[in-house]
Protein backbone atom coordinates (compact mmCIF):
# COMPACT_ATOMS: atom_id res chain seq x y z
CA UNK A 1 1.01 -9.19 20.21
CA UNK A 2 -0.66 -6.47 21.77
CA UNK A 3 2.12 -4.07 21.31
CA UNK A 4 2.15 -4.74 17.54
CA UNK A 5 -1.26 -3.85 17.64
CA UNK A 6 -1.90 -0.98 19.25
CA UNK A 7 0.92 0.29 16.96
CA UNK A 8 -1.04 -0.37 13.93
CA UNK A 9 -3.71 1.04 15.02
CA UNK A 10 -1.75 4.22 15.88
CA UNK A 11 0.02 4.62 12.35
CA UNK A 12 -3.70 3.72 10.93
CA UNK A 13 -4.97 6.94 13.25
CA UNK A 14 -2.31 8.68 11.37
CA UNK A 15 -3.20 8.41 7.76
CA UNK A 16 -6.74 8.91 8.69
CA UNK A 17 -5.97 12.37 10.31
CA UNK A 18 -4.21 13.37 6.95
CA UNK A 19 -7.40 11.78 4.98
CA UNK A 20 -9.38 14.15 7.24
CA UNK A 21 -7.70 17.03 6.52
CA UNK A 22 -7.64 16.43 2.21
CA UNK A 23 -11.44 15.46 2.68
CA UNK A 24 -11.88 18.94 4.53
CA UNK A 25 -9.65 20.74 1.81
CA UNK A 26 -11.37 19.29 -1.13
CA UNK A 27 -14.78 19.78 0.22
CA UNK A 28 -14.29 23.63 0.72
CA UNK A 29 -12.78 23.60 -2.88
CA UNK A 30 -16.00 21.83 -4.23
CA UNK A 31 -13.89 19.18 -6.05
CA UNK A 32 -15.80 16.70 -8.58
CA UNK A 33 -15.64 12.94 -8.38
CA UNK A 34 -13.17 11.08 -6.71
CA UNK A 35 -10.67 12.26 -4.70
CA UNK A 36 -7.08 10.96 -4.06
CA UNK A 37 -6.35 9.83 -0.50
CA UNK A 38 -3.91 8.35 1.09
CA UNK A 39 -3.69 4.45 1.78
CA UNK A 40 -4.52 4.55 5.94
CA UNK A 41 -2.22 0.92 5.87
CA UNK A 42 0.06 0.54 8.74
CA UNK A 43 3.01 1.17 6.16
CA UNK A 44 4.65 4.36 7.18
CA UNK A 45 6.99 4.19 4.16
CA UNK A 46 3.24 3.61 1.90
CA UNK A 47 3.11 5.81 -0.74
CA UNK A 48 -0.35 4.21 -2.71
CA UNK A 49 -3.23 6.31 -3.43
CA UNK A 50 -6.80 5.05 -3.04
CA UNK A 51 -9.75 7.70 -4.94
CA UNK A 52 -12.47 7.63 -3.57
CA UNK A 53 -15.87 9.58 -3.94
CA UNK A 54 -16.84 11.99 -1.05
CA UNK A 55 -19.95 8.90 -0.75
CA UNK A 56 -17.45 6.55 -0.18
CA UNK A 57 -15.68 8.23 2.16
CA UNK A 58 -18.17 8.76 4.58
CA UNK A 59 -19.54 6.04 4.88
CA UNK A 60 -16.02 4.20 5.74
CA UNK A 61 -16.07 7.12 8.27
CA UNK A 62 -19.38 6.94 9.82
CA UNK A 63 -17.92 4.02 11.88
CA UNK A 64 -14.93 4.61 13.83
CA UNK A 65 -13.15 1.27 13.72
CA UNK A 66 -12.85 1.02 9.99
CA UNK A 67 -10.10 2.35 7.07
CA UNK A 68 -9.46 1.48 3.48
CA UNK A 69 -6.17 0.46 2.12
CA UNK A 70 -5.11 -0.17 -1.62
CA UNK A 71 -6.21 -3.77 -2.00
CA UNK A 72 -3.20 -6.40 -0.33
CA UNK A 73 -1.94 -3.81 2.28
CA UNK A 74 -4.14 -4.91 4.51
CA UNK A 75 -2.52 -8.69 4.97
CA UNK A 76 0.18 -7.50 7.76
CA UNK A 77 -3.17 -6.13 9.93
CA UNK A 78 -4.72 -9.00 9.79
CA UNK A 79 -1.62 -11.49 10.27
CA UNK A 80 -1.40 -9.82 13.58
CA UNK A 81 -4.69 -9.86 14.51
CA UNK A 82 -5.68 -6.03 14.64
CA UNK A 83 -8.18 -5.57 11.88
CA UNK A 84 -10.82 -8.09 9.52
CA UNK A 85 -12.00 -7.61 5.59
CA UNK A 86 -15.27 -5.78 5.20
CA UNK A 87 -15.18 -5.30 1.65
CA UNK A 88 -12.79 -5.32 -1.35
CA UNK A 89 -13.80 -3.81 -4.27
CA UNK A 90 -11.04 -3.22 -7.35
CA UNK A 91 -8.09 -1.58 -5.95
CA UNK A 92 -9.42 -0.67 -2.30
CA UNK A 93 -10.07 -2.73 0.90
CA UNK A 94 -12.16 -1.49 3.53
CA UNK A 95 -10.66 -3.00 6.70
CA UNK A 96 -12.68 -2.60 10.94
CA UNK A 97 -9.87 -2.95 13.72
CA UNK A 98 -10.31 -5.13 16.17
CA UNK A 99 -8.59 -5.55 19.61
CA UNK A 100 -6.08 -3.54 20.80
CA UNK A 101 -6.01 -1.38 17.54
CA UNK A 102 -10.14 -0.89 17.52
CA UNK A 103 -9.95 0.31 21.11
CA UNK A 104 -6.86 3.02 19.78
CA UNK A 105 -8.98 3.59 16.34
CA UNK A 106 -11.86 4.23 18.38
CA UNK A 107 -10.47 6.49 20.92
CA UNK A 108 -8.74 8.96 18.15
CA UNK A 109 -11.45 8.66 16.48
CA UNK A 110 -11.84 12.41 15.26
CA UNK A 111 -15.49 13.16 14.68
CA UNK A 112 -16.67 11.87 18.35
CA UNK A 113 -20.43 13.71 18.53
C-alpha cells in the first residue's frame, strides 16, 4: 500500500508545481477574480479545472500537506489511504495527505521558508 501511496503523492506534487507556476504567471499579470487551475488529483490523464481566487489559493498552500481536486476525484486518495476531506465546497475538495504521500507532499513542498 505504501507504494500506491507515495505515488499519489508524487503525481499530487506534480499538479501542484504546475498550479505554482499559473499562480506565479497570473499574479505578475494582475489577473481579477478567480483563476483556472489545474485539478492536483492523482489522475495523470485529469483534465478538470478548479477556479479559484488568489485567497483561496493560499490558504490551501500555507500548509504543505494539503491540495484541492474537482469535487469526487479525491475518492481513489482516500480508498488507499494517502489523503482525508478537509472541506468540500461546490465543485472543489480540499484534500491533507497523510502517510506515505504527506511525508512526499511535505518534502516537495515548494515554498519551504
Amino acid at each position: 500500500m505504501s507504494d500506491r501511496q507515495e505515488e499519489i503523492g508524487e503525481a499530487q506534487v506534480t499538479f501542484r508545481n504546475a498550479n505554482e507556476t499559473i499562480q506565479a504567471s497570473a499574479d505578475s499579470a494582475a489577473i481579477l477574480g478567480n483563476v483556472p487551475f489545474v485539478c492536483e488529483c492523482p489522475n495523470s490523464d485529469c483534465t478538470e479545472i478548479v477556479r479559484l481566487s488568489f485567497d483561496q489559493y493560499e490558504a490551501i498552500r500555507q500548509h504543505p500537506t494539503r491540495f484541492f481536486n474537482h469535487t469526487g476525484h479525491e475518492q481513489s486518495s482516500v480508498e488507499a489511504g494517502a489523503e482525508r476531506i478537509v472541506a468540500v465546497a461546490d465543485q472543489l475538495t480540499v484534500v491533507e495527505k497523510v502517510g506515505v504521500a504527506g511525508e512526499v507532499a511535505a518534502e516537495a513542498y515548494p515554498r519551504r521558508s
